[in-house]
PDB file of N, CA and C in Angstrom:
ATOM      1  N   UNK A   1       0.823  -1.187   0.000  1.00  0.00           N
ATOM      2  CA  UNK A   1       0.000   0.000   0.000  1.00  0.00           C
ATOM      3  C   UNK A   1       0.870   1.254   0.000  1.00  0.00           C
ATOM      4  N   UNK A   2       1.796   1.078   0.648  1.00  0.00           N
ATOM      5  CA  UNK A   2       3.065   2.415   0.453  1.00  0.00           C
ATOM      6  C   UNK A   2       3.366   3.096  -0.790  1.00  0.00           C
ATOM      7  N   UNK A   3       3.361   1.917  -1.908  1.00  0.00           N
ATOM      8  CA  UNK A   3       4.138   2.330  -3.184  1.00  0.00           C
ATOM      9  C   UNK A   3       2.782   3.011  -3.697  1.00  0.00           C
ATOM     10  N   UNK A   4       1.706   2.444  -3.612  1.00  0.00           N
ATOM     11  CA  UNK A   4       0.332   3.126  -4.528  1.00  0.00           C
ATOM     12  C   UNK A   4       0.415   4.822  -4.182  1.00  0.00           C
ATOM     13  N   UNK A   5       0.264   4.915  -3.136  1.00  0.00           N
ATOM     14  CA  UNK A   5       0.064   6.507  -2.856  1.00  0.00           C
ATOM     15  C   UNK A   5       0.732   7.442  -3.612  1.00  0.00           C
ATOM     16  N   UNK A   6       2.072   7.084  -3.862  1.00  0.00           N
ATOM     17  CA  UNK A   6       2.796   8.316  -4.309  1.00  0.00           C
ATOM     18  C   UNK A   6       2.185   8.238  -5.821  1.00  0.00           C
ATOM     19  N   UNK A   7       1.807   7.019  -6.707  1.00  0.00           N
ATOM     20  CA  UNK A   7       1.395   7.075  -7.545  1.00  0.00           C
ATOM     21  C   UNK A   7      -0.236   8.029  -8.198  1.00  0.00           C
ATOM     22  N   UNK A   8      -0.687   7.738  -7.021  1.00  0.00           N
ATOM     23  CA  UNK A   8      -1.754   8.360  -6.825  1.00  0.00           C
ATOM     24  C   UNK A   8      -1.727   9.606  -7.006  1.00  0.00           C
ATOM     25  N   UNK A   9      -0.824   9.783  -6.256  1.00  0.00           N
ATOM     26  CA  UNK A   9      -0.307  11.539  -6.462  1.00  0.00           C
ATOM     27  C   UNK A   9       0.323  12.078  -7.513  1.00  0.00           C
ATOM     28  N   UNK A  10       0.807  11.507  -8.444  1.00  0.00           N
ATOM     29  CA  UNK A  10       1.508  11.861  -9.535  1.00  0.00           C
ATOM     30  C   UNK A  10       0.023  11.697 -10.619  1.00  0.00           C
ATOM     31  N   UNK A  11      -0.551  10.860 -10.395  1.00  0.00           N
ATOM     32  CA  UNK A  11      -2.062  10.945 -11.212  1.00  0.00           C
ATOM     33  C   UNK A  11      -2.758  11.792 -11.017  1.00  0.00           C
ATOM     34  N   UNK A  12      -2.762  12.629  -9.320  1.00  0.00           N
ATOM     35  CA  UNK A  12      -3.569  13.786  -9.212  1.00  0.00           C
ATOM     36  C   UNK A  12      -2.953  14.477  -9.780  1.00  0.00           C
ATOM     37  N   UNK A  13      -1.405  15.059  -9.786  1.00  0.00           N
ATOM     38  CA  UNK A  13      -0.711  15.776 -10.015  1.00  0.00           C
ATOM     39  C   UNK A  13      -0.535  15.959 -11.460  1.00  0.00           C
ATOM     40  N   UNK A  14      -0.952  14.999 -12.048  1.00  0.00           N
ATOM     41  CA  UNK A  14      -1.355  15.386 -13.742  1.00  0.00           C
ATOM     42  C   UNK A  14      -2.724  15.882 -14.316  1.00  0.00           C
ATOM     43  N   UNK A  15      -3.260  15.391 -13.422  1.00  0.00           N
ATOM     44  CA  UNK A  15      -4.690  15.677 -13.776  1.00  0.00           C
ATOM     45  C   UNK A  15      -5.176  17.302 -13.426  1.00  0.00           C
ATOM     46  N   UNK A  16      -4.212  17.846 -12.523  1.00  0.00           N
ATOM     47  CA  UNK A  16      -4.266  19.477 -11.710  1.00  0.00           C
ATOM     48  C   UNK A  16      -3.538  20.190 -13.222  1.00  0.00           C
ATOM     49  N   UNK A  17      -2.592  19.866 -13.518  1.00  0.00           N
ATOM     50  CA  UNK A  17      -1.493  20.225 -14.356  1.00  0.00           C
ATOM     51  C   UNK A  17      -2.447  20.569 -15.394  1.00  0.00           C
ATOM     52  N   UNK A  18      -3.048  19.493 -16.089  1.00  0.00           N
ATOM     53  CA  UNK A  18      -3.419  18.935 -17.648  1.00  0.00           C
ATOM     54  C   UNK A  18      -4.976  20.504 -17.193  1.00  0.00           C
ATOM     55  N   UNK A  19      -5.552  20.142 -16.227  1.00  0.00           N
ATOM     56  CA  UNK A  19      -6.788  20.948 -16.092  1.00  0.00           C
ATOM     57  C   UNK A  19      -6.329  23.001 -15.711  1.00  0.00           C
ATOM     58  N   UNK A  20      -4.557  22.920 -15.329  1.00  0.00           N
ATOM     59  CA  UNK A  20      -4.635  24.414 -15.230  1.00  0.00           C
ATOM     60  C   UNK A  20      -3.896  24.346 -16.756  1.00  0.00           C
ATOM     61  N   UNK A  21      -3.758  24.165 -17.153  1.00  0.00           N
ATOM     62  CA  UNK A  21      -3.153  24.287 -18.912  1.00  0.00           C
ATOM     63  C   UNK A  21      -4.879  24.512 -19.760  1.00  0.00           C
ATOM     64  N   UNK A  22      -5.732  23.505 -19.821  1.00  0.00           N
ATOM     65  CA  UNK A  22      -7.018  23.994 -19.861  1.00  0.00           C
ATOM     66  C   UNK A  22      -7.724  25.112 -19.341  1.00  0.00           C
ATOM     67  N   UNK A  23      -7.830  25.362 -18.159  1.00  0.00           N
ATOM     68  CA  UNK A  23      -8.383  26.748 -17.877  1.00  0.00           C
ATOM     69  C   UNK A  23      -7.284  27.963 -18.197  1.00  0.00           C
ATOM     70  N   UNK A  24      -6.002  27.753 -18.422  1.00  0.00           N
ATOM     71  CA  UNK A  24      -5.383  29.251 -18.531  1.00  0.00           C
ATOM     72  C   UNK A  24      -5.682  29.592 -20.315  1.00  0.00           C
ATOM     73  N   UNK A  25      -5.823  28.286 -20.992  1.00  0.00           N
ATOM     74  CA  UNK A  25      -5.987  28.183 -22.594  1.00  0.00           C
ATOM     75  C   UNK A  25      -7.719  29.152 -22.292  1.00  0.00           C
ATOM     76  N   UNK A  26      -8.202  28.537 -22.079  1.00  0.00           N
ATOM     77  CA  UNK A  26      -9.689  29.121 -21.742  1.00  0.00           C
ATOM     78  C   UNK A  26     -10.035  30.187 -21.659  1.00  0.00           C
ATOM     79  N   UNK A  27      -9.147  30.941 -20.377  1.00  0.00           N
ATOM     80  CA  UNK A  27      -8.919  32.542 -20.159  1.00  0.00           C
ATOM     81  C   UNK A  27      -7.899  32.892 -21.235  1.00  0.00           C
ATOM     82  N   UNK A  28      -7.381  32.436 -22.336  1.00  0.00           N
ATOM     83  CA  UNK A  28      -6.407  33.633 -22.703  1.00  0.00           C
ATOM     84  C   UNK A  28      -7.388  33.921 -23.997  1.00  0.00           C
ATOM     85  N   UNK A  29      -8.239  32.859 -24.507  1.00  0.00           N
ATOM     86  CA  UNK A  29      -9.134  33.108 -25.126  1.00  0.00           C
ATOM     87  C   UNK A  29     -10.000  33.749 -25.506  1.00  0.00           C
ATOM     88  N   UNK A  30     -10.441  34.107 -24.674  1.00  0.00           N
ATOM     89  CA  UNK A  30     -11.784  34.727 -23.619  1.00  0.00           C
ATOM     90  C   UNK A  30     -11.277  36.964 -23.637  1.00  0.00           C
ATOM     91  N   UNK A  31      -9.758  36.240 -23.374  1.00  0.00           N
ATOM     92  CA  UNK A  31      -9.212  37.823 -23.073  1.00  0.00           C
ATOM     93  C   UNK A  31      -9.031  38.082 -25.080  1.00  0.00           C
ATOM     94  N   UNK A  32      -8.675  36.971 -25.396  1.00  0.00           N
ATOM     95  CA  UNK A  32      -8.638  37.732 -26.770  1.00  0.00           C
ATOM     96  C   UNK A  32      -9.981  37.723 -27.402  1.00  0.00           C
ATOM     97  N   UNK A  33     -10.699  36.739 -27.311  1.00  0.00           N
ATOM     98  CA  UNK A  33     -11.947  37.257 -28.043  1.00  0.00           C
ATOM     99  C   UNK A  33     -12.489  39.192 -27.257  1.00  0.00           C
ATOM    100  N   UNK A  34     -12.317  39.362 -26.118  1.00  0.00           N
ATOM    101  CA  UNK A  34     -13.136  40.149 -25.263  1.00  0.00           C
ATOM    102  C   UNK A  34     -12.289  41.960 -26.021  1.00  0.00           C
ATOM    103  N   UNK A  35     -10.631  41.423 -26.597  1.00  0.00           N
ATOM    104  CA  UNK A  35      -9.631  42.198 -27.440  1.00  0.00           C
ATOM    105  C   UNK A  35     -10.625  42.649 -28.773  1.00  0.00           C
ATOM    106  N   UNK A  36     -11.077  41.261 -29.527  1.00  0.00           N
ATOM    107  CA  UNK A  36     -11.138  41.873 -30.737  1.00  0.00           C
ATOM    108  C   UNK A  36     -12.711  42.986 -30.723  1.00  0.00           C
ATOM    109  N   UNK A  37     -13.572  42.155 -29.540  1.00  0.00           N
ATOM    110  CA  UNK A  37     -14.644  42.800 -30.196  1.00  0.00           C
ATOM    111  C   UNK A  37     -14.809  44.427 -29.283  1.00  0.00           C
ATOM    112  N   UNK A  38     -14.070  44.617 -28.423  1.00  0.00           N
ATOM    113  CA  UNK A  38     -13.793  45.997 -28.201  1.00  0.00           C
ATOM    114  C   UNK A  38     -13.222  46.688 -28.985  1.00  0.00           C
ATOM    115  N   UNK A  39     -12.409  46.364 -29.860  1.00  0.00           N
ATOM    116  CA  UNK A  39     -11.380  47.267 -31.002  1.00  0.00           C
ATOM    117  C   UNK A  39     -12.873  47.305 -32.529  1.00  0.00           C
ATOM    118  N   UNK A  40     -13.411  46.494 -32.209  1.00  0.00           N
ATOM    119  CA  UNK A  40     -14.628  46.615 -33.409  1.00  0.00           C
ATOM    120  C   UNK A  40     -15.647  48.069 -33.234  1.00  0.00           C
ATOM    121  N   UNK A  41     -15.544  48.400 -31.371  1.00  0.00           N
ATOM    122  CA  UNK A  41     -16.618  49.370 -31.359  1.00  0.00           C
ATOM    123  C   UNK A  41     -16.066  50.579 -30.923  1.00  0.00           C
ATOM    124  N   UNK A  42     -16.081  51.908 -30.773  1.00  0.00           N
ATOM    125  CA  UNK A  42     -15.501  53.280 -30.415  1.00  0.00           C
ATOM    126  C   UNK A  42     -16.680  53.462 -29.396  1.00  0.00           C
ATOM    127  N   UNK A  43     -16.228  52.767 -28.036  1.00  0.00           N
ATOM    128  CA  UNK A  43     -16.631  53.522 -26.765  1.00  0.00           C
ATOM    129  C   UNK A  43     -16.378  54.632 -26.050  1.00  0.00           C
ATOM    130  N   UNK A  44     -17.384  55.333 -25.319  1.00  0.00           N
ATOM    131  CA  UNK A  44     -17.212  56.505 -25.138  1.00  0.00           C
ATOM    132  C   UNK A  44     -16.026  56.528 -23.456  1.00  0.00           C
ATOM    133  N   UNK A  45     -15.204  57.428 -23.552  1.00  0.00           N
ATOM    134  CA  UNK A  45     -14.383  57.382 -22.739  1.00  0.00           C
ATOM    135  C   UNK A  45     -14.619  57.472 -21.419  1.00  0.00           C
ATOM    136  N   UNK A  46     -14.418  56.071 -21.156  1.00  0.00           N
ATOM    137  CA  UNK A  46     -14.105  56.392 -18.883  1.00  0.00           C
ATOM    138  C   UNK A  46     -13.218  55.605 -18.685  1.00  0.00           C
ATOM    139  N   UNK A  47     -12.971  56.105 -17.701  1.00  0.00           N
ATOM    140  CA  UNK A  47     -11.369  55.375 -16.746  1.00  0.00           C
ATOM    141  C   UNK A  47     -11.070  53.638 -16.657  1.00  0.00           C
ATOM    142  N   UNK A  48     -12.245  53.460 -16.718  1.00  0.00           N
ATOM    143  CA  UNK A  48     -12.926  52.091 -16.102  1.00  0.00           C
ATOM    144  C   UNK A  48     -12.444  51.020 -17.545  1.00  0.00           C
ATOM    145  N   UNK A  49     -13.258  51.970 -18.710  1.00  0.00           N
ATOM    146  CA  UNK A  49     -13.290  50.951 -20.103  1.00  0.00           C
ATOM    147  C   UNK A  49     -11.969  51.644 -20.285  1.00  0.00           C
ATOM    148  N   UNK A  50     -10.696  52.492 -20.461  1.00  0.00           N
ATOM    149  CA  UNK A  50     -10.043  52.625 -21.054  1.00  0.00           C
ATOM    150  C   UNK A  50      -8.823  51.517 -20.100  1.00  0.00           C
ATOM    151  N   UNK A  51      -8.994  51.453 -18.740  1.00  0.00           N
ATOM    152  CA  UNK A  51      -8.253  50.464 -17.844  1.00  0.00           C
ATOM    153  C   UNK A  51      -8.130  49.212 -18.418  1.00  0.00           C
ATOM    154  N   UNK A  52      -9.582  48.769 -19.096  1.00  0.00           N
ATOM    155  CA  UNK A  52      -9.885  47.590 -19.281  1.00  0.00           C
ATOM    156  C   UNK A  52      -9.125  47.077 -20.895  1.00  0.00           C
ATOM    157  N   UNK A  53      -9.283  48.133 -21.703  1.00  0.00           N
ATOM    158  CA  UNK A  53      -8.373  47.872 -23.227  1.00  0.00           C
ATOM    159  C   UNK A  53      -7.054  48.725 -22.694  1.00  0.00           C
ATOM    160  N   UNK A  54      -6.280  49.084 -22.094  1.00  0.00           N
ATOM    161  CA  UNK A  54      -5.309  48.653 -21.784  1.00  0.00           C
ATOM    162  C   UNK A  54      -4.877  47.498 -21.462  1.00  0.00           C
ATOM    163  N   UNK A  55      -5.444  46.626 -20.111  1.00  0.00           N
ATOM    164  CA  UNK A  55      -5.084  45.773 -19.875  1.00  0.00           C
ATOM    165  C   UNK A  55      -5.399  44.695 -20.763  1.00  0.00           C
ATOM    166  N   UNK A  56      -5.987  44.738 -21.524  1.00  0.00           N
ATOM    167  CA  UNK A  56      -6.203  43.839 -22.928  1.00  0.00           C
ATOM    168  C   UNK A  56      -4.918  43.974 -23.981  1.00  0.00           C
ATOM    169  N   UNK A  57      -4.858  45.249 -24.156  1.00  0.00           N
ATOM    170  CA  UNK A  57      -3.592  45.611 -25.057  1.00  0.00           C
ATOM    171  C   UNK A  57      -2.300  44.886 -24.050  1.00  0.00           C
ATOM    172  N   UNK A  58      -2.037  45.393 -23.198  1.00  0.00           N
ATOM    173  CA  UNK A  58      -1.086  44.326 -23.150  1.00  0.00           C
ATOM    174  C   UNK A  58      -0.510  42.817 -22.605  1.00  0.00           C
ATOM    175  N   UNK A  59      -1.698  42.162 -22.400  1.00  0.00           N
ATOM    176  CA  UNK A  59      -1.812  40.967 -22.267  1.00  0.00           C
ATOM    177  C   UNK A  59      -2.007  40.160 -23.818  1.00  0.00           C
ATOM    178  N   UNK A  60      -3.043  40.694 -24.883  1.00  0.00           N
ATOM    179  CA  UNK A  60      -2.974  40.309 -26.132  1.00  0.00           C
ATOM    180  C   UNK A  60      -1.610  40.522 -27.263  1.00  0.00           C
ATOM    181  N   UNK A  61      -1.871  41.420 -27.120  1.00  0.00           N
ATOM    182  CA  UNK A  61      -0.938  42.395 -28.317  1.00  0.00           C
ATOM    183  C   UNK A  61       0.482  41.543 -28.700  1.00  0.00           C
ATOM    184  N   UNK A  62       1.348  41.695 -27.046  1.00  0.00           N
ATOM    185  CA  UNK A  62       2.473  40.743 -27.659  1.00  0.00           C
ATOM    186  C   UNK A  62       2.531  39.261 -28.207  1.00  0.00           C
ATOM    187  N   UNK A  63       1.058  38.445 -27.852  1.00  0.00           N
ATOM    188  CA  UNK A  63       1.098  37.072 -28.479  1.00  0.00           C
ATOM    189  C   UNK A  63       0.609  37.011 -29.832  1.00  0.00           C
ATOM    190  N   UNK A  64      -0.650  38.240 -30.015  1.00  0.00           N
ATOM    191  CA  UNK A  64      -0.718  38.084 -31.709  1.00  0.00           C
ATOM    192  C   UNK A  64       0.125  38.773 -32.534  1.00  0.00           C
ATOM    193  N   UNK A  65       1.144  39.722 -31.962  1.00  0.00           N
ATOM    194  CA  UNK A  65       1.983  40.087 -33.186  1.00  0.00           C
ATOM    195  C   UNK A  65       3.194  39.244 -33.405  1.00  0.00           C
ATOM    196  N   UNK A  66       2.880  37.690 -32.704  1.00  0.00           N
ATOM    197  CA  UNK A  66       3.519  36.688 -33.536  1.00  0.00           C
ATOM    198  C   UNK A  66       2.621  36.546 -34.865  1.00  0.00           C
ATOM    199  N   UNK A  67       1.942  36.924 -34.818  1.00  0.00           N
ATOM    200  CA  UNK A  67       0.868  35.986 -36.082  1.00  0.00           C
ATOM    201  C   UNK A  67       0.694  37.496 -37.065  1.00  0.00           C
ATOM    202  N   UNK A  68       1.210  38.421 -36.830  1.00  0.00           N
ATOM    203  CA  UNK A  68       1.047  39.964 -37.669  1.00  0.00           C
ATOM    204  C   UNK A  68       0.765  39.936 -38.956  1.00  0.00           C
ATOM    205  N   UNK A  69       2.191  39.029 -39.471  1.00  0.00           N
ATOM    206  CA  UNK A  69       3.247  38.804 -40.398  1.00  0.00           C
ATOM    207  C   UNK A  69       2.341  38.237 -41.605  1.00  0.00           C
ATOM    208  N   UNK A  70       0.675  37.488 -41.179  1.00  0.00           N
ATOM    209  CA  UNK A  70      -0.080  36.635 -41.873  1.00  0.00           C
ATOM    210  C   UNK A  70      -0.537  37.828 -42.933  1.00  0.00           C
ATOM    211  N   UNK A  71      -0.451  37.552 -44.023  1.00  0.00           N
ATOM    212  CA  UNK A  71      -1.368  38.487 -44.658  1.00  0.00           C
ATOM    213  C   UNK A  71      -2.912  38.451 -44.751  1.00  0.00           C
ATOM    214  N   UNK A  72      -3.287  39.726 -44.614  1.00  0.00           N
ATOM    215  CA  UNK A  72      -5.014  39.958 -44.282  1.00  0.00           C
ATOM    216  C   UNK A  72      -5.718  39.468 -45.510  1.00  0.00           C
ATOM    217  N   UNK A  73      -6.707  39.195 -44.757  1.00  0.00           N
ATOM    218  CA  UNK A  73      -7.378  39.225 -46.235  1.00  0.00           C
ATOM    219  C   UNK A  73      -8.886  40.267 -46.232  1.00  0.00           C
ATOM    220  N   UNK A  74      -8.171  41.031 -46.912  1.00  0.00           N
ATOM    221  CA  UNK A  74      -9.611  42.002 -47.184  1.00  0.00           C
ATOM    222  C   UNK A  74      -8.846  43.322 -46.143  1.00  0.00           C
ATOM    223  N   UNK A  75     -10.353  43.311 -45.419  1.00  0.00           N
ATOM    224  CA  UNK A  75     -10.454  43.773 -44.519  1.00  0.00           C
ATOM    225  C   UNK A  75     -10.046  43.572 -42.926  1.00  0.00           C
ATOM    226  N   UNK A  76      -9.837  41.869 -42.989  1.00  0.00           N
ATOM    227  CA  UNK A  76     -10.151  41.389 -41.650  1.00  0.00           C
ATOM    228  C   UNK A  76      -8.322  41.118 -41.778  1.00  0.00           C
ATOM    229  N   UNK A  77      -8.055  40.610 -40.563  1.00  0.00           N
ATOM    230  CA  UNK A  77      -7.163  40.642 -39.526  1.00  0.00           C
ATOM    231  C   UNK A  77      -6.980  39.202 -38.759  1.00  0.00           C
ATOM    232  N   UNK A  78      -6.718  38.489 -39.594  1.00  0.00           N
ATOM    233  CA  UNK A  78      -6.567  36.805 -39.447  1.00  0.00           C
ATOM    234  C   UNK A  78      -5.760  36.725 -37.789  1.00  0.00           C
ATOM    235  N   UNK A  79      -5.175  37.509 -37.367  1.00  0.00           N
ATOM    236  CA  UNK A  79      -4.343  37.316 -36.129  1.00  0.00           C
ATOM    237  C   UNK A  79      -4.917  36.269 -34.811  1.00  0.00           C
ATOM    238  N   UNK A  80      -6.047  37.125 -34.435  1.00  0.00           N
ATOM    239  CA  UNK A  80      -6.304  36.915 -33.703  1.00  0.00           C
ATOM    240  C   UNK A  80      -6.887  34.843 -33.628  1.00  0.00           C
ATOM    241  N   UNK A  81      -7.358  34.386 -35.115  1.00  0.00           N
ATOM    242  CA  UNK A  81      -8.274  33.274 -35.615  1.00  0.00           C
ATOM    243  C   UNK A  81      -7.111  32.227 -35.378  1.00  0.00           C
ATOM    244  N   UNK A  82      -5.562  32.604 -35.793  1.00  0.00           N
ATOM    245  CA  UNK A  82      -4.270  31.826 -35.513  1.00  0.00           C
ATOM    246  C   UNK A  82      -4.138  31.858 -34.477  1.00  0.00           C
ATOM    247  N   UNK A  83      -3.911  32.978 -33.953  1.00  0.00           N
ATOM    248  CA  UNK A  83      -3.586  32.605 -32.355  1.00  0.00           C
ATOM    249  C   UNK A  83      -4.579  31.650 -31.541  1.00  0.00           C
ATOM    250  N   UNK A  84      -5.486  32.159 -31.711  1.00  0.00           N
ATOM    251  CA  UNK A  84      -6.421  30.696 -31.244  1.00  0.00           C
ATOM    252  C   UNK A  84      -6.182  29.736 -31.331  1.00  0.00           C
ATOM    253  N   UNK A  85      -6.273  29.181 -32.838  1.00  0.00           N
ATOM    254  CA  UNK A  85      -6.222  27.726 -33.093  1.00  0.00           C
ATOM    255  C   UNK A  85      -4.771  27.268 -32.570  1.00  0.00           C
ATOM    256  N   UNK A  86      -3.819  27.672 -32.418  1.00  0.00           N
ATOM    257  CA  UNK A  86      -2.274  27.921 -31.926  1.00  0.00           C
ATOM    258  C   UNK A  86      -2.206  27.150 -30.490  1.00  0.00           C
ATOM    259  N   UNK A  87      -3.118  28.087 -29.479  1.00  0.00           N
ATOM    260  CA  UNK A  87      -2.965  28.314 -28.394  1.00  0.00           C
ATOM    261  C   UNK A  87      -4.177  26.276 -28.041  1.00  0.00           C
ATOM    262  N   UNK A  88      -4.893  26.665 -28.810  1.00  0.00           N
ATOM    263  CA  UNK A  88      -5.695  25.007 -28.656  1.00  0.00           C
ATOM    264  C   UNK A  88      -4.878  24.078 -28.987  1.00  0.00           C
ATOM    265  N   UNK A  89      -4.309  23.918 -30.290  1.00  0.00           N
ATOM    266  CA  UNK A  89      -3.298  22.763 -30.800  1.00  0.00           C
ATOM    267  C   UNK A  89      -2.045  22.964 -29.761  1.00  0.00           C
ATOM    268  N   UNK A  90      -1.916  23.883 -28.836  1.00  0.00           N
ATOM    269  CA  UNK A  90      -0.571  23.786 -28.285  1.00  0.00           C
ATOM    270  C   UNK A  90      -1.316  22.916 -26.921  1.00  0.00           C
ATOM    271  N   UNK A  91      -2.601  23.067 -26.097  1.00  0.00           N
ATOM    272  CA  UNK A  91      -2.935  23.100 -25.181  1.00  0.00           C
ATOM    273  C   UNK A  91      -3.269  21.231 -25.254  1.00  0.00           C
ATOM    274  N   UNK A  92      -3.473  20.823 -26.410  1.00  0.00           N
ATOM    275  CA  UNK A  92      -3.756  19.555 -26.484  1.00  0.00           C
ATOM    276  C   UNK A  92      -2.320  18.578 -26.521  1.00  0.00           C
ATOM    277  N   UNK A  93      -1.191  18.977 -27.302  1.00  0.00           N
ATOM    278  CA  UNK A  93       0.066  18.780 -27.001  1.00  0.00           C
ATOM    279  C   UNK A  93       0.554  18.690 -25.638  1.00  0.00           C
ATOM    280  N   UNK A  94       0.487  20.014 -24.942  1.00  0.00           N
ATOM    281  CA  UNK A  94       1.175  19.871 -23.465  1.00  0.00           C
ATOM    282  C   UNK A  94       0.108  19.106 -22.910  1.00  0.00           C
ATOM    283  N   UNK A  95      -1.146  18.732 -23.157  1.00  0.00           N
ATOM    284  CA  UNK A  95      -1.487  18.015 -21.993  1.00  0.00           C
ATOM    285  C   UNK A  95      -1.847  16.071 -22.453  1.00  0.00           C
ATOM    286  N   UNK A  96      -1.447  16.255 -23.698  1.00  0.00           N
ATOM    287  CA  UNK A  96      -1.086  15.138 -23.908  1.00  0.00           C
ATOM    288  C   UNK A  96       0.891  14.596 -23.674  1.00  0.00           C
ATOM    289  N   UNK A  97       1.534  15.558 -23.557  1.00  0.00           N
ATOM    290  CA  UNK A  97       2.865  14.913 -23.092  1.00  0.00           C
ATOM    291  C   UNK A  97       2.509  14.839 -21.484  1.00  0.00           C
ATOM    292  N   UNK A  98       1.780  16.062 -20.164  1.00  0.00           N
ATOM    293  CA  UNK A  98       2.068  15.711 -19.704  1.00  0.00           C
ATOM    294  C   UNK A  98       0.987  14.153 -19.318  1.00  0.00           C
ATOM    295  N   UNK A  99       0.265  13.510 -19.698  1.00  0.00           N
ATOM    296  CA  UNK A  99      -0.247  12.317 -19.764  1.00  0.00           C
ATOM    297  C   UNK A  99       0.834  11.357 -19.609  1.00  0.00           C
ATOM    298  N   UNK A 100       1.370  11.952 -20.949  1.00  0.00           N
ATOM    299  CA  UNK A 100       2.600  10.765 -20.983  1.00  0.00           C
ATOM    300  C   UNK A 100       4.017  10.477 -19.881  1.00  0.00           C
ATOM    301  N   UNK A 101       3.968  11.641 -19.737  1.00  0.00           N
ATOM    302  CA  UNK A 101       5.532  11.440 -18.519  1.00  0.00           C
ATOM    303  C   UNK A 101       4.645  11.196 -16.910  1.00  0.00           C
ATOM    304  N   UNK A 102       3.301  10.870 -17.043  1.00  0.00           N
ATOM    305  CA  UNK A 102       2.982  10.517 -15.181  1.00  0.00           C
ATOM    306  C   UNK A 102       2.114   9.429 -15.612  1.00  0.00           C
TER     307      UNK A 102
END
């Protein structure tokens, strides 16, 4: 019964891991969808909403101007649609290796 426990724990301990890699994928999402569709509308100025696309600007900004470089098409602004799918295909990777190493 000694040896099971620690195992146990390395099974919880993946399963905590695999589920905060899921919820931080979740929230960074969430912060970029919440990015694009504020930059879609010209709100009227208070402290409160300009706090809030700041702190959007720079929590977003530096991960999609990996994806800048994509050329647009049209009008629209593919950035944000890569970074997504990016941030999912990466989130299924890390939590399929860490599966594998516990």
């Amino acid at each position: 019964m000694g040896t099971l426990a620690p195992i146990g724990l390395l099974f919880d301990l993946a399963t905590s891991l695999q589920r905060f890699v899921q919820v931080f994928v979740t929230i960074y999402i969430f912060l970029i969808l919440t990015w694009v569709v504020l930059s879609w509308f010209q709100l009227p100025y208070s402290r409160t909403i300009a706090g809030v696309q700041e702190f959007l600007d720079q929590v977003c900004r530096p991960y999609l101007r990996l994806f800048r470089r994509l050329p647009p098409v049209g009008p629209f602004d593919l950035s944000p649609i890569v970074g997504i799918l990016v941030l999912l295909f990466a989130a299924v990777i890390v939590n399929r290796v860490i599966g594998a190493l516990l």
